[in-house]
Protein backbone atom coordinates (compact mmCIF):
# COMPACT_ATOMS: atom_id res chain seq x y z
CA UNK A 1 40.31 2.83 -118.83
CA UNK A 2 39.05 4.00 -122.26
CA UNK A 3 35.64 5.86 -122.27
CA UNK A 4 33.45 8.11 -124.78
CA UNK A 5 33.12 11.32 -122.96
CA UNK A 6 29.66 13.24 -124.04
CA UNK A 7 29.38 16.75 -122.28
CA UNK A 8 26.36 18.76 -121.93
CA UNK A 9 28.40 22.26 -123.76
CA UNK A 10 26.30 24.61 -121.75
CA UNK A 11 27.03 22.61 -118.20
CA UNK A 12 30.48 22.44 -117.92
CA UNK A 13 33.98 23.57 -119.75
CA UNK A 14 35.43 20.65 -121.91
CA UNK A 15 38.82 21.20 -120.78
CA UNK A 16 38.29 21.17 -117.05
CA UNK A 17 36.45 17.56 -117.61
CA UNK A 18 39.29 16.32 -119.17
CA UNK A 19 41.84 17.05 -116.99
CA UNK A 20 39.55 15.61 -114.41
CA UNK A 21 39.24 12.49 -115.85
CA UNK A 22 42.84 12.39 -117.19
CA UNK A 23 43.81 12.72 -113.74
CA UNK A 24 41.72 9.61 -112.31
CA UNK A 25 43.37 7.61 -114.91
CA UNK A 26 39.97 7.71 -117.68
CA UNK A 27 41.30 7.94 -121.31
CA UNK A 28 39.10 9.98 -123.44
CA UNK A 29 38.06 12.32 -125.91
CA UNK A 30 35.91 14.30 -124.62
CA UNK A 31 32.73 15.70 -127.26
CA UNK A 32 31.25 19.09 -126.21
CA UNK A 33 27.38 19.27 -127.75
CA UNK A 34 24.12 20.52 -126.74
CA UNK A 35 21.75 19.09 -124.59
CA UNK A 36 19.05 18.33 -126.97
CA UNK A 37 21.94 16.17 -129.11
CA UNK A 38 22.93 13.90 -126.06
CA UNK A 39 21.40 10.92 -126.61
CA UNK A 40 21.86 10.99 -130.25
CA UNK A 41 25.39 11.02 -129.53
CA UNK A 42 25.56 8.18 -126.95
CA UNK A 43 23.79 6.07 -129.72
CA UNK A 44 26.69 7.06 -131.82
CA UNK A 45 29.48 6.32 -129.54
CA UNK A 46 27.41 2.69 -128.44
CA UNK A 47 27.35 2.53 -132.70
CA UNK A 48 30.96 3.20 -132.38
CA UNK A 49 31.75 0.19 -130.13
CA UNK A 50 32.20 2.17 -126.81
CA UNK A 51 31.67 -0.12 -123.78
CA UNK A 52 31.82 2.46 -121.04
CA UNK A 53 29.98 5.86 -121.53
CA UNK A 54 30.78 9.26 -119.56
CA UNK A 55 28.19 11.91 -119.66
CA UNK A 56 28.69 15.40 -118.10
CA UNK A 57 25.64 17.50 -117.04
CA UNK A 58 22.32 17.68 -115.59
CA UNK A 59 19.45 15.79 -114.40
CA UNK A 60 17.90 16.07 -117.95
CA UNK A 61 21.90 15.21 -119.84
CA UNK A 62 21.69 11.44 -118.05
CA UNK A 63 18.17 10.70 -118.65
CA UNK A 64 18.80 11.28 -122.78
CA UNK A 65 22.07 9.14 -121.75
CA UNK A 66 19.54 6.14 -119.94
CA UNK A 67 16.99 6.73 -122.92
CA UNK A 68 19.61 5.43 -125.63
CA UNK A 69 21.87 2.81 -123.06
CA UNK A 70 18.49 1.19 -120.96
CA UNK A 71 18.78 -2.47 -121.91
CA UNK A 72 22.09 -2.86 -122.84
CA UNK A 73 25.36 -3.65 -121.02
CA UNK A 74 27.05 -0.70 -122.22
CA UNK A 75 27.71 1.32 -118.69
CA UNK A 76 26.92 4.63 -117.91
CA UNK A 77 29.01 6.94 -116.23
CA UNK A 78 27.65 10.28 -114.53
CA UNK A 79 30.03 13.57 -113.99
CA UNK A 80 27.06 15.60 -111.80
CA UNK A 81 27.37 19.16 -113.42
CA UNK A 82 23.62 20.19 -113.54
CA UNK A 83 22.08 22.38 -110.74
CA UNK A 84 20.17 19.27 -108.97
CA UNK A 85 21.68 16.27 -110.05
CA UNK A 86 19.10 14.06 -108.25
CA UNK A 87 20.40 10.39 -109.71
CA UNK A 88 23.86 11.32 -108.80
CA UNK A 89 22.87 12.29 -105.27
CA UNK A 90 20.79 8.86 -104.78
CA UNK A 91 23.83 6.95 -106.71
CA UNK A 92 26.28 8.85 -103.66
CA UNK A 93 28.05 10.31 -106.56
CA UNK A 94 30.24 13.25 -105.02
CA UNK A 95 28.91 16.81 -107.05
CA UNK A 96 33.11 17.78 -106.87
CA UNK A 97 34.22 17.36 -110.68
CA UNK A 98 37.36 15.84 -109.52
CA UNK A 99 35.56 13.47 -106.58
CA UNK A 100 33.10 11.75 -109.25
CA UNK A 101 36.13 11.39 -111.85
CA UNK A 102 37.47 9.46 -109.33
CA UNK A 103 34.13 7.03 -108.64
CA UNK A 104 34.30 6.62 -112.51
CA UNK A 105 37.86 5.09 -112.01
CA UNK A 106 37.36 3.48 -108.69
CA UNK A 107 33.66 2.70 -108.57
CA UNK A 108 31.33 -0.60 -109.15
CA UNK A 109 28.90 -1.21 -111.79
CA UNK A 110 25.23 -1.73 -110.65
CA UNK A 111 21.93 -2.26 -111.71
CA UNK A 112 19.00 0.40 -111.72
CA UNK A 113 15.89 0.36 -112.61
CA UNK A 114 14.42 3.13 -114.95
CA UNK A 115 10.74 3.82 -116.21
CA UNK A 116 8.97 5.50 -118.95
CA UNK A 117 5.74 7.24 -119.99
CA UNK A 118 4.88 6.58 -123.85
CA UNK A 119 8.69 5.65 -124.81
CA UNK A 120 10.32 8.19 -123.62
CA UNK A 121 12.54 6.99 -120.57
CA UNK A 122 13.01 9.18 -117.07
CA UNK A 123 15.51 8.12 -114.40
CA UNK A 124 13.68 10.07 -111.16
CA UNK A 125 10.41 11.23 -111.82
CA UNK A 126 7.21 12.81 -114.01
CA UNK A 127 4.77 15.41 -112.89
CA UNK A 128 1.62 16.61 -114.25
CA UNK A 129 0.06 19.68 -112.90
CA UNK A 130 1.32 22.73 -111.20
CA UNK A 131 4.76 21.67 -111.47
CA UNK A 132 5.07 21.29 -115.10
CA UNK A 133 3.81 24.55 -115.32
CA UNK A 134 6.43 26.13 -113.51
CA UNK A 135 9.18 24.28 -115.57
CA UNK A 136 7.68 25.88 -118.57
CA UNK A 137 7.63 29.66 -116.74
CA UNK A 138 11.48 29.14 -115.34
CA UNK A 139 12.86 28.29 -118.74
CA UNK A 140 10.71 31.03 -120.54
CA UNK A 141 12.59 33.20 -117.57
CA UNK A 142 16.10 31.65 -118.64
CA UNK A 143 15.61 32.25 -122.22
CA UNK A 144 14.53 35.79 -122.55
CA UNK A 145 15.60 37.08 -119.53
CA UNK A 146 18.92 35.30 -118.54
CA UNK A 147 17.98 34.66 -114.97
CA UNK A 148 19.62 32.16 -112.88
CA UNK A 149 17.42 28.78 -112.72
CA UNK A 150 16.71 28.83 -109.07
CA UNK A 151 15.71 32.50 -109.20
CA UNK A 152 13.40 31.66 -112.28
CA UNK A 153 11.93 28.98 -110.65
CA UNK A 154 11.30 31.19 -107.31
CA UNK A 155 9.11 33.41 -109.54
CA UNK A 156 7.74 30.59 -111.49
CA UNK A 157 6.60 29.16 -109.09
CA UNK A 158 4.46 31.69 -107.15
CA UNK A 159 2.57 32.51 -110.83
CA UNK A 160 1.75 29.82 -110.92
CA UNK A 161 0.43 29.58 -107.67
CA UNK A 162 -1.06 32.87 -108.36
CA UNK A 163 -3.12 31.23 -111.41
CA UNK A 164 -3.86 27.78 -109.46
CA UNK A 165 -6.23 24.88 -110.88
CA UNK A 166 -6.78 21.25 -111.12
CA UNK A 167 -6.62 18.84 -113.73
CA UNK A 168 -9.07 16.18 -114.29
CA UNK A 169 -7.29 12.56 -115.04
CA UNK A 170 -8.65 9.55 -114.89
CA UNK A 171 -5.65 7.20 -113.80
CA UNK A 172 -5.76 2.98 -114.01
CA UNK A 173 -4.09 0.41 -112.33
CA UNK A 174 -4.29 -2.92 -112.02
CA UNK A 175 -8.07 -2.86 -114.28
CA UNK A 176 -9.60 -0.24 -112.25
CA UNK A 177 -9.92 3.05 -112.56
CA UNK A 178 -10.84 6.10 -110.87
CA UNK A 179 -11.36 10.16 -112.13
CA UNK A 180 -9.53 12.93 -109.96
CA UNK A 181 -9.11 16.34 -109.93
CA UNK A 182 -5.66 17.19 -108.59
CA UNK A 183 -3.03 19.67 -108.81
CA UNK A 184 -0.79 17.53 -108.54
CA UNK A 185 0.36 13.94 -109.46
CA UNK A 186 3.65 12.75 -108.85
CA UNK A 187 4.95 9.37 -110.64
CA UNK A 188 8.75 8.36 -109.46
CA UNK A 189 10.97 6.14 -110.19
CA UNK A 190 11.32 4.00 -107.03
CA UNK A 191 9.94 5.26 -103.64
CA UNK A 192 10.42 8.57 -102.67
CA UNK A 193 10.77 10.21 -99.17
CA UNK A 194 8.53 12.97 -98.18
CA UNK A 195 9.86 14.65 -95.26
CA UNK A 196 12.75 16.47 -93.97
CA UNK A 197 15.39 16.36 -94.19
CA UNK A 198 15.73 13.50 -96.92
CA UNK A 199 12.78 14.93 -98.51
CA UNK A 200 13.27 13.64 -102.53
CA UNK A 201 15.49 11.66 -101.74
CA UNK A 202 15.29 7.55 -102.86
CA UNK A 203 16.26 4.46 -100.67
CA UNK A 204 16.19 1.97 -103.19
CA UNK A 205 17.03 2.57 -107.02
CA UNK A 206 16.38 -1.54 -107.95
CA UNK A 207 13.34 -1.63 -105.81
CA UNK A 208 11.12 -2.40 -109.49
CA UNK A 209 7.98 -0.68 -108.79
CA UNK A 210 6.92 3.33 -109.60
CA UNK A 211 5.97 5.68 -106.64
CA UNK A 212 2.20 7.41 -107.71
CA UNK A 213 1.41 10.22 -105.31
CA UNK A 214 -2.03 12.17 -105.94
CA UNK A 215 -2.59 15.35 -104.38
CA UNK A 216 -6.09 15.42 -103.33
CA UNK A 217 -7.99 19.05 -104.42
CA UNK A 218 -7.54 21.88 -102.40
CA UNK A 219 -7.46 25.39 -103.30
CA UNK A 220 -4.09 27.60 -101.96
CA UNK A 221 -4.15 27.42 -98.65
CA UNK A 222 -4.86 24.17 -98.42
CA UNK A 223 -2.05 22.86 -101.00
CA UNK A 224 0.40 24.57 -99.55
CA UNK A 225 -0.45 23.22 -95.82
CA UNK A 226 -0.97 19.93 -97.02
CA UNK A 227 2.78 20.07 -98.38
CA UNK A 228 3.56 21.55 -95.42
CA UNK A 229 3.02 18.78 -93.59
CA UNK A 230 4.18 16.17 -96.14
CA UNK A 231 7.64 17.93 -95.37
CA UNK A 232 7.69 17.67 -91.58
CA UNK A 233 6.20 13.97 -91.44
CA UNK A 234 3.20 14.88 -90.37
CA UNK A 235 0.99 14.31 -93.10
CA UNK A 236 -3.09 13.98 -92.72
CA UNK A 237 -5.38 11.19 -94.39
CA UNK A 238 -6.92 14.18 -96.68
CA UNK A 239 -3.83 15.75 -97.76
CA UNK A 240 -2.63 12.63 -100.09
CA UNK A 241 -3.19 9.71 -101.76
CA UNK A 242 -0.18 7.59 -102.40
CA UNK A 243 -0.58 4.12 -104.48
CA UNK A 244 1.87 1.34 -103.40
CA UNK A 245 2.91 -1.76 -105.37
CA UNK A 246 2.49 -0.13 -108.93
CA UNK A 247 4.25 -0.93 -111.73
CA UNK A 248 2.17 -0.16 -114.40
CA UNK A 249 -0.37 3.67 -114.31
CA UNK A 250 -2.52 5.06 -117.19
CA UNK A 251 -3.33 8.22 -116.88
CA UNK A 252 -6.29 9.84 -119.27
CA UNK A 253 -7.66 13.09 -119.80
CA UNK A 254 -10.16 14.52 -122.02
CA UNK A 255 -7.23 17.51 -123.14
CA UNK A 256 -5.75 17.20 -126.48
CA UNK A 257 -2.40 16.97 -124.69
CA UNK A 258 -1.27 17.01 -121.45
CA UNK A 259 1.51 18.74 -120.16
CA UNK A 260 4.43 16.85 -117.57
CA UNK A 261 7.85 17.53 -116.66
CA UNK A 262 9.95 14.64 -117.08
CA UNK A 263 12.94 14.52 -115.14
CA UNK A 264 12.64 18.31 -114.74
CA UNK A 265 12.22 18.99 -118.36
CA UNK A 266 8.58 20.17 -119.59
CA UNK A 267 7.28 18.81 -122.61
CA UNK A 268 3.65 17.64 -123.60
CA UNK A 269 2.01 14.21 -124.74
CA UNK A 270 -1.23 12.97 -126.19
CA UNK A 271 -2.80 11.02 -123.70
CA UNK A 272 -3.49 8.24 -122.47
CA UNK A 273 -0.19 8.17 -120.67
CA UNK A 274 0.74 4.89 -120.29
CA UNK A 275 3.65 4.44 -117.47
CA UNK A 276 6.04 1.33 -116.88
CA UNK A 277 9.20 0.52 -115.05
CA UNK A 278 11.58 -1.56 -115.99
CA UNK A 279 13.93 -3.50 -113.32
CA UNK A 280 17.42 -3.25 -113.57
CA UNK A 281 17.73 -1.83 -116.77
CA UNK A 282 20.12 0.47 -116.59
CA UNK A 283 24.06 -0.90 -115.91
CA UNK A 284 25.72 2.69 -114.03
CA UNK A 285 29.12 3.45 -112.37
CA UNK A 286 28.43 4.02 -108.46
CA UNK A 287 30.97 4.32 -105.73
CA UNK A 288 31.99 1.08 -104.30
CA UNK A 289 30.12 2.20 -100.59
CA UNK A 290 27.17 4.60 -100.43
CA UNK A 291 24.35 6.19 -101.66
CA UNK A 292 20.62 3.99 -102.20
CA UNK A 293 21.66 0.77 -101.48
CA UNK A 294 20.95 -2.22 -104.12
CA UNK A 295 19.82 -5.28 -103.16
């Protein structure tokens, strides 16, 4: 099996990836670049003629990768090397180097869906709210101060918590609309469980429809008991409002530009946001058994 090999330079070491995939019988060359110069690089490779395309790193590596393959039949393969590595975890891609060589090699192609907010394409999910503001605080901590990205995002997140507000959106579906304040609101890619202990985790990755969660206001307290709850499946009427069969969302604001992490990556956009999914879009190497099934 032939393959262009894109790795995320600050993720993993290029050597140790190709010995892994030389091992599982993958022939490549693997290119070492930085994250920001993924997907330009899987447009190359695609330019190039490459059929199957291996990307090595994180959560934020793959969704440049889906961003230049959704909608072709080029495939995408995923070597997990980020700190979360949510799609691989759904996908039942092992986090072992060696162990997801091997589903590369050995594995099926499938289907996913993906979705995007004003072009720009996510494979899990987009936040707006408290949580984007923490992604911005963490990688402010990475940056200057070298910590660790869980440790960064412990302190992250209890400034911002420390500093906590709403936003007022007005969000429309299907011709209506409504104005919130939340902290919160929470657009996925497929459904999303809520409690322990598959909390984030996704059933379905074809299922063609976007999972819109709205924290209702609360101060503190209140937040944090409400997700509280949410994580021991015992959630009350007040706590949440979640939005079921959507597969289109605008999302307003009066701001000049609101601020959302997209698959864990903070950036801002000049509303309205408009969000879409888009069934099946994505061609991926999965193992054979496992992981959110596909109908």
């Amino acid at each position: 099996m032939e393959a262009a090999v894109i790795l995320n330079r600050h993720k993993g070491d290029r050597g140790e990836v190709a010995a892994a995939l030389s091992a599982a019988g993958v022939t490549a060359t693997v290119e070492a670049v930085d994250g920001g110069a993924i997907g330009d690089q899987v447009r190359a490779a695609v330019k190039r003629g490459a059929r199957l395309v291996i990307v090595g790193g994180g959560d934020g590596s793959v969704s440049s990768a889906a961003q230049a393959l959704a909608g072709s039949d080029v495939t995408l393969g995923i070597l997990p090397l980020g700190t979360l590595n949510h799609l691989a975890r759904d996908l039942g891609i092992p986090l072992d180097l060696r162990e997801s060589a091997k589903v590369i090699a050995t594995g099926r192609a499938r289907r996913i869906d993906v979705a995007e907010v004003n072009g720009r394409t996510f494979v899990n999910n987009v936040a707006i709210g408290l949580y984007p503001l923490m992604v911005i605080d963490r990688e402010a901590q990475q940056e200057r101060l070298g910590r660790s990205k869980r440790l960064a995002m412990l302190v992250a997140s209890l400034r911002t918590l420390a500093n906590f507000h709403h936003q007022r959106l007005t969000l429309g579906v299907d011709g209506g609309e409504e104005r919130v304040d939340t902290p919160l609101l929470f657009v996925g890619n497929n459904d999303y469980r809520l409690a322990l202990p598959g909390a984030g985790q996704r059933d379905r990755l074809d299922g063609g429809q976007l999972c819109v969660m709205v924290m209702r206001k609360k101060g503190v307290p209140g937040f944090l008991a409400a997700v509280a709850r949410a994580l021991l499946g015992i959630p009350r009427a007040d706590d949440m409002v979640r939005l079921d069969g959507v597969t289109r969302l605008r999302v307003d604001s009066a701001r000049a530009a609101i601020t959302l992490a997209v698959d864990g990556e903070a950036l801002a956009l000049k509303p309205p946001l408009e969000f879409q999914i888009h069934p099946r879009a994505l061609r991926v190497i999965a193992p054979a058994n496992g992981g959110a099934r596909n109908r």
